[in-house]
Protein backbone atom coordinates (compact mmCIF):
# COMPACT_ATOMS: atom_id res chain seq x y z
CA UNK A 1 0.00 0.00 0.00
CA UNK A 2 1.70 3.25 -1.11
CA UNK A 3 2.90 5.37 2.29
CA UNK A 4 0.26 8.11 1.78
CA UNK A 5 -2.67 5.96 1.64
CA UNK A 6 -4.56 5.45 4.78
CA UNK A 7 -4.69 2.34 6.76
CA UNK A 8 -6.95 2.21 9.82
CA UNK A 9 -8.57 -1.16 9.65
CA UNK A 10 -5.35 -3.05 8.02
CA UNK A 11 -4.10 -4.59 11.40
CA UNK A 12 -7.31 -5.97 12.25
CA UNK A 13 -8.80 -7.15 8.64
CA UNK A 14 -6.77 -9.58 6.30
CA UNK A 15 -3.63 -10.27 7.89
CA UNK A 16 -3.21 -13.88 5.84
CA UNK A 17 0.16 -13.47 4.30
CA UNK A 18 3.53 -12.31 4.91
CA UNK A 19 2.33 -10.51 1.44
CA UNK A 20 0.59 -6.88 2.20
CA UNK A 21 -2.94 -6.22 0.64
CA UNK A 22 -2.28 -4.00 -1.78
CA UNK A 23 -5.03 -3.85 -4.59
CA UNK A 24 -7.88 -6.16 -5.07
CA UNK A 25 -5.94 -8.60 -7.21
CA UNK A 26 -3.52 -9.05 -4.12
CA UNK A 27 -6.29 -9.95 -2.00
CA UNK A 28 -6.34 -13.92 -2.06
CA UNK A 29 -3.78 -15.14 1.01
CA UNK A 30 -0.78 -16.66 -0.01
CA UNK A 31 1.35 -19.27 1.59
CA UNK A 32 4.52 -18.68 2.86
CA UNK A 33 6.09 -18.86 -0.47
CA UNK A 34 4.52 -16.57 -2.03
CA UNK A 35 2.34 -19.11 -4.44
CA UNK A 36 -1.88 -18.87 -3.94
CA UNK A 37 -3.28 -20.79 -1.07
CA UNK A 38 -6.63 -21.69 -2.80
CA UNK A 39 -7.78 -23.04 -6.69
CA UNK A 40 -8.29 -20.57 -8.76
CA UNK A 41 -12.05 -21.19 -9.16
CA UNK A 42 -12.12 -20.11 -5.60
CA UNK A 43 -10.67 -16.64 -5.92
CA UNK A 44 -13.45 -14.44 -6.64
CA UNK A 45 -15.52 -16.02 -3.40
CA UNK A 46 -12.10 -15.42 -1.01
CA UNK A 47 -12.57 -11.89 -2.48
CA UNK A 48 -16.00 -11.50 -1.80
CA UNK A 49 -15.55 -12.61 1.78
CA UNK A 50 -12.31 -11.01 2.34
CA UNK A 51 -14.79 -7.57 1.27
CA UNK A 52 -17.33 -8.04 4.32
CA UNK A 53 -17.54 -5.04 5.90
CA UNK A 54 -15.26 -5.96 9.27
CA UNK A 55 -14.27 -2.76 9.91
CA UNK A 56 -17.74 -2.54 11.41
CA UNK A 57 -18.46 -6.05 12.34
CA UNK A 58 -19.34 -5.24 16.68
CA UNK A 59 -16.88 -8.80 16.82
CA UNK A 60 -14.22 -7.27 15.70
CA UNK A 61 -11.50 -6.10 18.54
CA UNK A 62 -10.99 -2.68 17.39
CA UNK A 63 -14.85 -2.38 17.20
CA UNK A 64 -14.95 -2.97 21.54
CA UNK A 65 -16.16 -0.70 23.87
CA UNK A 66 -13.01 0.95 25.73
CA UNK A 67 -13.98 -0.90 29.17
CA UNK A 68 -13.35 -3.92 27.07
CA UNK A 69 -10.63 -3.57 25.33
CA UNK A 70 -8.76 -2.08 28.84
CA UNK A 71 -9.59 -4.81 30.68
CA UNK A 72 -8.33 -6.93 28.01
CA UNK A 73 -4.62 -4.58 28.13
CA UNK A 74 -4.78 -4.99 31.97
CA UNK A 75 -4.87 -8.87 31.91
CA UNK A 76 -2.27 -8.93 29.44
CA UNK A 77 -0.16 -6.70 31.12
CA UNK A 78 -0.85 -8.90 34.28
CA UNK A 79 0.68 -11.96 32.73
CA UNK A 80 3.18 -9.82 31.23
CA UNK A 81 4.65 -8.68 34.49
CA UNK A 82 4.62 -11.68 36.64
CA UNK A 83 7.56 -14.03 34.63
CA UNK A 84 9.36 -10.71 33.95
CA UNK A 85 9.87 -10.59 37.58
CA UNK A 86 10.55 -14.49 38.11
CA UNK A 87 13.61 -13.49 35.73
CA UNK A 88 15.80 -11.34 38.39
CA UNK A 89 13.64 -12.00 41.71
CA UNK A 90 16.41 -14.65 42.72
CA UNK A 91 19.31 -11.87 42.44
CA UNK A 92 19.92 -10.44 45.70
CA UNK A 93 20.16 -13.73 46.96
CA UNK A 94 22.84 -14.86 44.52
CA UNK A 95 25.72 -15.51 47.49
CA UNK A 96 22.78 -17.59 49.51
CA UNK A 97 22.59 -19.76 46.61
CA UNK A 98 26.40 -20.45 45.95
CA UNK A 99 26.93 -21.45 49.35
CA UNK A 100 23.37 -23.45 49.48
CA UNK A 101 23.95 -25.57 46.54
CA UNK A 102 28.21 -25.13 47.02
CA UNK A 103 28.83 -23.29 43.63
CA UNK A 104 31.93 -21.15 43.31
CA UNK A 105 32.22 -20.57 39.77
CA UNK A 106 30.91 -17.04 38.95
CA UNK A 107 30.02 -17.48 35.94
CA UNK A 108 28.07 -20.20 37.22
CA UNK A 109 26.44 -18.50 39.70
CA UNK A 110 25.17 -15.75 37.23
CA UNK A 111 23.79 -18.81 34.70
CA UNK A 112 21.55 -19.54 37.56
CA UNK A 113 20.26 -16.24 37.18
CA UNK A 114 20.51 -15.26 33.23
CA UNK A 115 19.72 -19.01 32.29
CA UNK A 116 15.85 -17.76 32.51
CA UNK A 117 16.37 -15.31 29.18
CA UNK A 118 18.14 -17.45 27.07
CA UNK A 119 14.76 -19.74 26.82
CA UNK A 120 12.58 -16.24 27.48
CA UNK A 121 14.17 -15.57 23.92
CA UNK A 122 13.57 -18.64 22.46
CA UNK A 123 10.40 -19.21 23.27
CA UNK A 124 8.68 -16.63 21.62
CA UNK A 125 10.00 -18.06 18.33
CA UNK A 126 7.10 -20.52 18.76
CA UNK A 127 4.86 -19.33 20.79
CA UNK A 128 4.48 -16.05 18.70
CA UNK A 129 3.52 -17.87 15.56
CA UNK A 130 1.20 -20.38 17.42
CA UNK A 131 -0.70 -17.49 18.90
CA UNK A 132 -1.04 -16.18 15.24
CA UNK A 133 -2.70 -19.79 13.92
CA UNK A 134 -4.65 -20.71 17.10
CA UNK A 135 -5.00 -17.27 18.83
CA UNK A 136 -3.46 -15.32 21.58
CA UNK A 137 -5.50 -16.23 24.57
CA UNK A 138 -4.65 -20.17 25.19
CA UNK A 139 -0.87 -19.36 24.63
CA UNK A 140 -1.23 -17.28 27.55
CA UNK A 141 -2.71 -19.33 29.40
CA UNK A 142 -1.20 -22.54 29.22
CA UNK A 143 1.85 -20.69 29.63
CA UNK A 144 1.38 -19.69 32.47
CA UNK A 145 -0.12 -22.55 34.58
CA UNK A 146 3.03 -24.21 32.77
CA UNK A 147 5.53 -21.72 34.17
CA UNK A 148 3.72 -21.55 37.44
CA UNK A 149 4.03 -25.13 38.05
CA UNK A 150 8.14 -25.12 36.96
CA UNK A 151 8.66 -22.23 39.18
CA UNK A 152 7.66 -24.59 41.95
CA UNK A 153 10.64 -27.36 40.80
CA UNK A 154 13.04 -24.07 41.02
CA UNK A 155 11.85 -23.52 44.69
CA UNK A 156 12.20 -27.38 45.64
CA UNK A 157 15.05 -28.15 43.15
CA UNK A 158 17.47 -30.70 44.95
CA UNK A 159 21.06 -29.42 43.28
CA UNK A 160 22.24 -26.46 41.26
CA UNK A 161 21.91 -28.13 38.42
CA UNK A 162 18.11 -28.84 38.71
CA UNK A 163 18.09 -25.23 39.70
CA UNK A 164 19.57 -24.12 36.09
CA UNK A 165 17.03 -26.78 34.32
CA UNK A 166 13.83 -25.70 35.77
CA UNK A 167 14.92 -22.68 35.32
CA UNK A 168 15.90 -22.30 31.96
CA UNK A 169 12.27 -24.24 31.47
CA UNK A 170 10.13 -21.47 33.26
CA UNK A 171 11.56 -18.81 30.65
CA UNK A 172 10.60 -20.57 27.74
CA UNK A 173 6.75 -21.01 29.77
CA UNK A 174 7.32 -17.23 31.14
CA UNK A 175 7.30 -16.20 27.28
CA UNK A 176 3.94 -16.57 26.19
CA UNK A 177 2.97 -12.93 27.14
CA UNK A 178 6.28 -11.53 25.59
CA UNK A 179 5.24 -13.47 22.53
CA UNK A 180 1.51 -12.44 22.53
CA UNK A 181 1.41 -9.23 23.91
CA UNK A 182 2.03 -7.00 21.26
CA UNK A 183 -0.28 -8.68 18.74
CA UNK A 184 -3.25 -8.35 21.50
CA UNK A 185 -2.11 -4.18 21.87
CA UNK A 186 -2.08 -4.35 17.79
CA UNK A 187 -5.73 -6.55 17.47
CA UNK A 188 -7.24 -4.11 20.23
CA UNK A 189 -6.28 -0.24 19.00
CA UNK A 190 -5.08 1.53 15.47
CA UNK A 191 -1.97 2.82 15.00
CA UNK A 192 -2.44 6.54 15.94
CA UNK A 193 -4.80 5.32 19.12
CA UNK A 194 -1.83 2.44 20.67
CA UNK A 195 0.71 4.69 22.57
CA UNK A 196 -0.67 4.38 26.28
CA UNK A 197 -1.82 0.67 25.53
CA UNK A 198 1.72 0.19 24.73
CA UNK A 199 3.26 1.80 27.28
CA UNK A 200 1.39 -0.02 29.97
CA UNK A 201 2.02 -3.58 28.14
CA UNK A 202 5.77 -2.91 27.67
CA UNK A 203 6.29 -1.34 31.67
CA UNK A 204 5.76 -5.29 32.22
CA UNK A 205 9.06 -6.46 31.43
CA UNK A 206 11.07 -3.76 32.57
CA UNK A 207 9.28 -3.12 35.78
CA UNK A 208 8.97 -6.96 36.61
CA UNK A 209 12.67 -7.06 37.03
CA UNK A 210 12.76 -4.31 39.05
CA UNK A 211 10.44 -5.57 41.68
CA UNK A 212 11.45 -8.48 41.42
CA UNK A 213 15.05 -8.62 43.94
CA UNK A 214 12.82 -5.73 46.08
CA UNK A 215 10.63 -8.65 47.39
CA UNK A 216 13.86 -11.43 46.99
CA UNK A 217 16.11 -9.45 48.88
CA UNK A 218 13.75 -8.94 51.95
CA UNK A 219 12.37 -12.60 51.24
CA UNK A 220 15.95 -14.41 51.20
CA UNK A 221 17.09 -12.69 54.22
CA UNK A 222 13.67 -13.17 56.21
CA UNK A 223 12.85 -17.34 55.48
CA UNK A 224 15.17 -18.11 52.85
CA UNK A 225 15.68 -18.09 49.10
CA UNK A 226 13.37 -20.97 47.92
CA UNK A 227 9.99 -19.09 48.96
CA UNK A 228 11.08 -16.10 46.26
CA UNK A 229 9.64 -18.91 43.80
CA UNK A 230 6.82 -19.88 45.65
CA UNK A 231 5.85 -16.34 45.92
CA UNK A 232 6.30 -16.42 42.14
CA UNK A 233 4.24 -18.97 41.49
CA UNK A 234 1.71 -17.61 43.85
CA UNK A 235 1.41 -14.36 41.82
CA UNK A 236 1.03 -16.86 38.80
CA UNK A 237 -1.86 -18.17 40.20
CA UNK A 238 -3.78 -15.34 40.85
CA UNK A 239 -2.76 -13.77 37.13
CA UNK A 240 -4.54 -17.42 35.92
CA UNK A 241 -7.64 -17.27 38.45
CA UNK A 242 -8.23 -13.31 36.45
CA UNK A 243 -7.49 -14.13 33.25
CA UNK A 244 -8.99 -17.63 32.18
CA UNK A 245 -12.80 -16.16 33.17
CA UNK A 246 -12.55 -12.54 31.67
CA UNK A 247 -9.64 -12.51 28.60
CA UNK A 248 -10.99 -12.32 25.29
CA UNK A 249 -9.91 -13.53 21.81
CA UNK A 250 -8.27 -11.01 20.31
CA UNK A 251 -7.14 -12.09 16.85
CA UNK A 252 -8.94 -11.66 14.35
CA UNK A 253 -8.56 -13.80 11.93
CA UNK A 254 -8.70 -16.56 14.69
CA UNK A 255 -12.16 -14.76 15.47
CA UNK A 256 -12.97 -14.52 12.38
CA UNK A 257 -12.51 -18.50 11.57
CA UNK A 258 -14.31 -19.18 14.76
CA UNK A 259 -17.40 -17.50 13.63
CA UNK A 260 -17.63 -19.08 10.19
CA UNK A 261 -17.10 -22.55 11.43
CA UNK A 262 -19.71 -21.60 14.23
CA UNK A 263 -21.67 -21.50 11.01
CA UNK A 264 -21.03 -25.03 9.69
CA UNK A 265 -19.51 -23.71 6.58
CA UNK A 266 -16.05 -25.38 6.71
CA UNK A 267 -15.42 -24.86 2.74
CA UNK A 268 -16.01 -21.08 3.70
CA UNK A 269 -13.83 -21.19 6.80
CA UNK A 270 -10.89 -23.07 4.84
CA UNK A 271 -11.62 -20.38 1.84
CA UNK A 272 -11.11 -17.13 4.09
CA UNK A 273 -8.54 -18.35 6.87
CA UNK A 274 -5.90 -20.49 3.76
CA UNK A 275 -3.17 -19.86 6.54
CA UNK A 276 -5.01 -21.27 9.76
CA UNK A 277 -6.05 -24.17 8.45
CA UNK A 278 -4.55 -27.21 6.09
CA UNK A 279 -6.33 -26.77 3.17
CA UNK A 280 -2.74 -25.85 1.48
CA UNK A 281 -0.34 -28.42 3.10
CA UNK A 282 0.50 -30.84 5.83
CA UNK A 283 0.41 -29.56 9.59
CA UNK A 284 3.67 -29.88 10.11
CA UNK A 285 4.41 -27.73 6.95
CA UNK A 286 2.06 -25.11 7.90
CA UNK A 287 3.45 -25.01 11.38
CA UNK A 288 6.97 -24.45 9.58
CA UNK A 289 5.50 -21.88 7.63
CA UNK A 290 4.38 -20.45 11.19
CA UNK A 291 7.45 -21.27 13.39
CA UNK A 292 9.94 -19.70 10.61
CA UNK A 293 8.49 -16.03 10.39
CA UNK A 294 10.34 -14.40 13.06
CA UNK A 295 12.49 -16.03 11.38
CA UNK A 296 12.17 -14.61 8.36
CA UNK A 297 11.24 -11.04 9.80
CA UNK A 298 14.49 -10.64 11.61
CA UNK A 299 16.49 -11.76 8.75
CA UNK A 300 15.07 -10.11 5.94
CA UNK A 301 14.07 -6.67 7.14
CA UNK A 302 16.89 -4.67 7.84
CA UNK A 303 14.81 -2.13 9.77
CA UNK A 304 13.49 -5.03 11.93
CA UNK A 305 17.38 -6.33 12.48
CA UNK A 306 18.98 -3.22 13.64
CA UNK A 307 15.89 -1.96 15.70
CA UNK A 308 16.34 -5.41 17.71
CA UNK A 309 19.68 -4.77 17.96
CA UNK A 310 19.52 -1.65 19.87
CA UNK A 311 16.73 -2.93 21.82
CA UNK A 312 18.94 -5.80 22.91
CA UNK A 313 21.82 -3.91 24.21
CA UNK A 314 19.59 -2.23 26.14
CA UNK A 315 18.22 -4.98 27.13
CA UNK A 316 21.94 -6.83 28.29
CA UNK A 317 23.34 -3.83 30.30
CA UNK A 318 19.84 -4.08 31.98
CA UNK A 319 20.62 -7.52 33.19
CA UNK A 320 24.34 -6.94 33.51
CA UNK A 321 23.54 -4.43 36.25
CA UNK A 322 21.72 -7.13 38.20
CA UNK A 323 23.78 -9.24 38.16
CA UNK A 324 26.62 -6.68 39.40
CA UNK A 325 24.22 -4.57 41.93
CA UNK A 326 24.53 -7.37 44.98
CA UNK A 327 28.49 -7.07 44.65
CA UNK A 328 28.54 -3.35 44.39
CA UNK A 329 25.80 -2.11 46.73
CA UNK A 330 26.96 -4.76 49.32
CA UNK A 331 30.64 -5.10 49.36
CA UNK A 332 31.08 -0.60 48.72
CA UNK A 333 28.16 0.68 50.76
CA UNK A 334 27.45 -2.16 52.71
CA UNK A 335 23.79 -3.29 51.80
CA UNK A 336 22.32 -5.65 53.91
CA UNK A 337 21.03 -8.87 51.96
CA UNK A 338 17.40 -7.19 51.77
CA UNK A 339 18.63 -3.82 50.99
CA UNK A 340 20.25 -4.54 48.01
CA UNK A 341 16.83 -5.23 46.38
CA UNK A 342 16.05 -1.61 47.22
CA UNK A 343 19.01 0.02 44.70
CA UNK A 344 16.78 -1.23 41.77
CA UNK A 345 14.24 1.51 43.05
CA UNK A 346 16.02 3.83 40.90
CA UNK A 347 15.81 1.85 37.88
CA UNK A 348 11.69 1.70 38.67
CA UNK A 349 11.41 5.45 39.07
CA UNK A 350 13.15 5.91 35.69
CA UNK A 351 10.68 3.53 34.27
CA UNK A 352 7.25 5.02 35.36
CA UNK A 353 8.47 8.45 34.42
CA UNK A 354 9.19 7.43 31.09
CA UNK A 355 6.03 5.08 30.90
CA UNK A 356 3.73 8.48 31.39
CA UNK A 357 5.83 10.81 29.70
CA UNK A 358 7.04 8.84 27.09
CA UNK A 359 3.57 7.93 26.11
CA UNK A 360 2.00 11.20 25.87
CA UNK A 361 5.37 11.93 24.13
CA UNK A 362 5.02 9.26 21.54
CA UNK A 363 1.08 10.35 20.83
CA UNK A 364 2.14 14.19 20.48
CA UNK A 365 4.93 13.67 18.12
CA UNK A 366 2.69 11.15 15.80
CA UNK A 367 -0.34 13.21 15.74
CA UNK A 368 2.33 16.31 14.92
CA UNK A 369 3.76 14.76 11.88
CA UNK A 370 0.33 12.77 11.18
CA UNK A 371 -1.32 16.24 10.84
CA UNK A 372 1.34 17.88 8.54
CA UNK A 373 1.00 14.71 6.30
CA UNK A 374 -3.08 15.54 5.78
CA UNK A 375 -4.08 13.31 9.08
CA UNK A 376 -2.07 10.10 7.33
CA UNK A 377 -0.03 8.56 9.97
CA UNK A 378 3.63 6.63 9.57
CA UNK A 379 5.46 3.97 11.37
CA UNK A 380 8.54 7.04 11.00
CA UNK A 381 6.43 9.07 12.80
CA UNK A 382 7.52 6.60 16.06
CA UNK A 383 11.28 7.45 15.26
CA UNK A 384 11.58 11.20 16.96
CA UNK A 385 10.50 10.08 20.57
CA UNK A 386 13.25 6.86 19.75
CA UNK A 387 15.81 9.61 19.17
CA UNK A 388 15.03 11.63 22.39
CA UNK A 389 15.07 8.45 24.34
CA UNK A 390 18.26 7.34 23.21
CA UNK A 391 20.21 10.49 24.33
CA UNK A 392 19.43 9.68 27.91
CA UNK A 393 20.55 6.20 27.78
CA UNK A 394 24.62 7.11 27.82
CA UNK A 395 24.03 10.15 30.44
CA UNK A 396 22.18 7.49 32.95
CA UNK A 397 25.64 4.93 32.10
CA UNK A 398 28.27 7.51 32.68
CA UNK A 399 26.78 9.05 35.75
CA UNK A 400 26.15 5.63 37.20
CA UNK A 401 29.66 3.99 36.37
CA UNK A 402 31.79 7.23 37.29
CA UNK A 403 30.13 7.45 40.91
CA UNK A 404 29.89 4.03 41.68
CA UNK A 405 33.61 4.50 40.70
CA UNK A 406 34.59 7.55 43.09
CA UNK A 407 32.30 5.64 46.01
CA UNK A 408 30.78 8.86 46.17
CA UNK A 409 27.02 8.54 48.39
CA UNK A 410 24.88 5.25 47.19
CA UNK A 411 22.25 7.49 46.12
CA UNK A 412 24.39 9.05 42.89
CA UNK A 413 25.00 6.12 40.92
CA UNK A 414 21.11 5.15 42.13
CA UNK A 415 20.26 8.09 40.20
CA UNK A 416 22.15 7.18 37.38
CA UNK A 417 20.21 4.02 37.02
CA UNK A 418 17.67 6.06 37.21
CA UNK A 419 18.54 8.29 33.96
CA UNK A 420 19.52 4.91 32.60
CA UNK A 421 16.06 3.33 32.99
CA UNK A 422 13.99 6.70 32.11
CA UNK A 423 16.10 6.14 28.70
CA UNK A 424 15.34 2.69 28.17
CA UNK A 425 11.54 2.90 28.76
CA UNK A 426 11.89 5.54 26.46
CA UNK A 427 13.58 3.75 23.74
CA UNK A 428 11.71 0.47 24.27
CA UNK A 429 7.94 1.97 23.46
CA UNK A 430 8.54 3.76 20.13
CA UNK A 431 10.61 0.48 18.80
CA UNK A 432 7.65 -1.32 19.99
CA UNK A 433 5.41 0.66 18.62
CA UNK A 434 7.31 1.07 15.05
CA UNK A 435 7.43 -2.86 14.74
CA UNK A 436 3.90 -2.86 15.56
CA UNK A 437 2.52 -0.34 13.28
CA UNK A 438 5.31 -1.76 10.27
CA UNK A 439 4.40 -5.40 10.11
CA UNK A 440 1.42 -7.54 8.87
CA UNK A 441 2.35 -10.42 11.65
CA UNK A 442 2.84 -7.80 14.68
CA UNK A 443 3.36 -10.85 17.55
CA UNK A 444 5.94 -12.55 14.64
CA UNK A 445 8.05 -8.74 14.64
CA UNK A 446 7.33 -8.57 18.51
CA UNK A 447 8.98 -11.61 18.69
CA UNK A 448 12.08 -11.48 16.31
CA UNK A 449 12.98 -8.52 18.71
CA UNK A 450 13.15 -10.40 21.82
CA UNK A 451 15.24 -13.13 20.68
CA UNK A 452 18.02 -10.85 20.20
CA UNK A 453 17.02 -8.92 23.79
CA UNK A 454 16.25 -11.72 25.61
CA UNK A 455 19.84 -13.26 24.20
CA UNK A 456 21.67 -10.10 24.91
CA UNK A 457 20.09 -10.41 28.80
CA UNK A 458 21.22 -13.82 28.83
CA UNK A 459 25.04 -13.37 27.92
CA UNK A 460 25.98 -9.77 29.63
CA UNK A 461 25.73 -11.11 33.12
CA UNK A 462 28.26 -14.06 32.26
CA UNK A 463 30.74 -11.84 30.84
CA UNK A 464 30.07 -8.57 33.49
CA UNK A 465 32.52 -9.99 35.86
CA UNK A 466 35.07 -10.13 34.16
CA UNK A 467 34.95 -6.81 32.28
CA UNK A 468 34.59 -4.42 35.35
CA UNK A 469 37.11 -6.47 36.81
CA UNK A 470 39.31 -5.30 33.89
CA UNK A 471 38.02 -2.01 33.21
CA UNK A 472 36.40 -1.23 36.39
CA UNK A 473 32.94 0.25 37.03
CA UNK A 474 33.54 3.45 35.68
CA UNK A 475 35.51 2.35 32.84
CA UNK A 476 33.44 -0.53 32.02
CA UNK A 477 30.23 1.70 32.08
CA UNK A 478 31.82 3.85 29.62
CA UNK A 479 32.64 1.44 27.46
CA UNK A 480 28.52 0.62 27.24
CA UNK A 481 27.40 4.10 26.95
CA UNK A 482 30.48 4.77 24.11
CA UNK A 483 28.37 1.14 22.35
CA UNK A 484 24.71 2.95 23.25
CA UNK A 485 25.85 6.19 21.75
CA UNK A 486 26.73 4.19 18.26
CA UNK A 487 23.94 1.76 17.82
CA UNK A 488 21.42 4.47 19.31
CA UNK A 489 21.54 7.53 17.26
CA UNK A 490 22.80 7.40 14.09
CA UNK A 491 20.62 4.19 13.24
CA UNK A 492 17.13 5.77 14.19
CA UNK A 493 17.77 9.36 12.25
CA UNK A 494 18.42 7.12 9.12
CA UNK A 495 14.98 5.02 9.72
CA UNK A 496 13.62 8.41 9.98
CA UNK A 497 14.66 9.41 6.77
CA UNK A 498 15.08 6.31 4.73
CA UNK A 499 12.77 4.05 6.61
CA UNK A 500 9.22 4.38 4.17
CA UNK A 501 11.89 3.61 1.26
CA UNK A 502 13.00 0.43 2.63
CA UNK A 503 9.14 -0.65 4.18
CA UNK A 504 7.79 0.31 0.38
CA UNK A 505 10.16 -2.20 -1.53
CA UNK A 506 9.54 -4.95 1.67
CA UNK A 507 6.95 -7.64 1.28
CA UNK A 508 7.18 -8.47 5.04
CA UNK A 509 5.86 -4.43 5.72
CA UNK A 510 1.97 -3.30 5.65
């Protein structure tokens, strides 16, 4: 669709190809390689149906009342927040666990910790493309009561190394949300109406980890480490007895399949919905076709690759500071075990500011630019808030690593974190938001992003050691800011400028 066209019912209508509806003749869903999903005597009646007028149908998502769709972003953000928090709630208590289970490798030590995000990033490689051939809401659900349940085996878990297992289990569980999320804010609003959805969806995984070594550090110290993940799964449960009664379907093609086979028309169903059902191949081929998009979306859109990239070294000096805040907070200022979980207070504050502000932010700056483009809005419209986020990224580093450095009083490199984390919220929305609003599989590009993230959170801690060891705080902080300042700013003026270009010539792009 050309860039100046509007598109306020595109997210929510055909969505049945990695190919964008572009003119009527573009309309019958394809399979993933591009060939037609259907006979050709069948065309005209997929275009007939793929015509209805669902941009008014009361079933469809975006058609909800706002109580609705809220409560829907709510629950969502519920799940969303609970195995964030499973995936640094164990931190404070780091040292307990060495001793308990006799570990004295550090790198070791941190795997018990970072283990969690390298199956949090695999995980929504699957789950991401499941919830986008048999909807968003059992994903979440399953995934939960399954991550509940492992979160249990990490509280009971009779050696380290059934500690690492369940543990690296409960992060591929923990990321159904992750993997659904942003295709349930992307069913529910249109692109110029998303912003504070958004923003309360993504303060989920960065506030999570935040309160999650607040309650382990007071929990580890008071009855011991193993009831951090029993209060984990606890939370679990009550995010499952909320959800299963009151979240909605929020797919629509999924709805829309549901509806016609409701109907006992199963030629129609298969006709319509080519790419949730096997009309046009095996199962295990169309759950390839599935299973392969992220895939396909992080390797074949260079916008998608490099905004993942930035994203994910965010993302890995997030989780390299910790892993390093026990050591630093207890060993320089002298933190008891519980007070170390209060130093990621800063990192909260930073986020909540930027959650509110960089919200209303995002929304001015689109409907700006959407209004000097005649009311048409643009995924580059996103890009300007990216920019301002990014600038405050380095300040929080520097500030953080240079008076940790000088041992200066704990509350100066507290408020560095702080800058730090006002700069990440800040980043993290827009690039949400810009995948979001790009692609035609919105969970798929959701989900190609947190592989990298999720990756980058995995390998910093095992590494951070080692490197301030060598470099020291202050030097070794520098070093990430110097790495924040190159990925961060250059990259998102050029999207801004060249980024409709490269989405125009893209088949993976609306």
């Amino acid at each position: 669709m050309a860039a100046q066209e509007p598109r306020p019912s595109t997210p929510a209508s055909v969505d049945t190809s990695f190919t964008h509806v572009r003119d009527r003749n573009e309309q019958v869903p394809q399979d993933g390689e591009g060939e037609s999903a259907i006979p050709e005597d069948k065309k005209e009646e997929v275009l007939e149906n793929l015509e209805d007028d669902w941009q008014h149908d009361p079933i469809n998502p975006r058609n909800w009342s706002g109580r609705q769709k809220w409560l829907v972003v709510s629950l969502v953000s519920l799940y969303t927040f609970v195995s964030p928090l499973a995936s640094s709630v164990m931190a404070p208590a780091l040292p307990e666990i060495a001793v308990h289970y006799g570990i004295t490798n550090a790198t070791v030590v941190a795997m018990t910790l970072s283990i969690f995000l390298l199956s949090f990033a695999l995980g929504p490689l699957f789950l991401a493309p499941l919830s986008e051939m048999y909807g968003r809401t059992w994903v979440l659900h399953i995934g939960n009561i399954v991550f509940l349940g492992l979160n249990l085996g990490c509280a009971f878990s009779p050696t380290g190394g059934a500690l690492i297992a369940f543990r690296f289990l409960s992060g591929f569980a923990g990321s159904a949300p992750i993997a659904c999320g942003g295709g349930s804010i992307s069913d529910l609003f249109s692109e110029r109406d998303r912003a504070s959805a958004m923003a309360v969806y993504t303060i989920g995984p960065l506030i999570g980890p935040v309160v999650g070594p607040i309650i382990g550090g007071y929990v580890s110290q008071a009855i011991g480490f193993k009831y951090v993940f029993v209060i984990v799964a606890g939370l679990g449960g009550f995010a499952s007895a909320l959800a299963i009664p009151l979240l909605k379907e929020t797919y629509a093609p999924i709805i829309r399949l549901r509806r016609d086979r409701k109907s006992s028309d199963s030629e129609k169903a298969a006709a319509r919905h080519p790419h949730l059902t096997q009309e046009h191949g095996s199962k295990l081929r169309l759950l390839w076709i599935n299973v392969s998009r992220p895939f396909v979306l992080l390797t074949r859109s260079f916008i998608c690759f490099i905004l993942s990239a930035y994203m994910a070294l965010m993302y890995g000096i997030y989780y390299l500071m910790f892993s390093t805040f026990p050591d630093l907070f207890s060993e320089v200022y002298h933190f008891s075990l519980g007070s170390v979980g209060l130093a990621y207070i800063g990192l909260g504050v930073g986020f909540l500011l930027a959650t509110f502000f960089g919200a209303w932010l995002s929304d001015r700056v689109y409907a700006w630019f959407s209004a000097r483009n005649g009311g048409v809005g643009k995924p580059e419209y996103r890009v300007p808030a990216l920019i301002f986020g990014s600038l405050w990224v380095p300040i929080g580093l520097f500030w953080y690593g240079w008076s940790a450095a000088a041992q200066i009083h704990w509350v100066m490199p507290i408020i560095g974190t702080g800058i730090f984390g006002f700069g990440l919220m800040a980043t993290f929305l827009p690039i949400s938001l810009y995948l979001v609003d790009t692609f035609t599989f919105a969970a798929s590009a959701v989900a190609a992003a947190s592989v990298f993230r999720s990756m980058l959170g995995f390998a910093f801690p095992l590494f951070g050691a080692q490197m301030f060891k060598a470099l020291g705080v202050g030097g070794g902080n520098s070093l990430l800011a110097g790495l924040a300042i190159v990925l961060g700013i250059p990259a998102p003026i050029w999207i801004f400028f060249y980024g409709e270009q490269i989405r125009s010539r893209s088949s993976l792009s609306r």
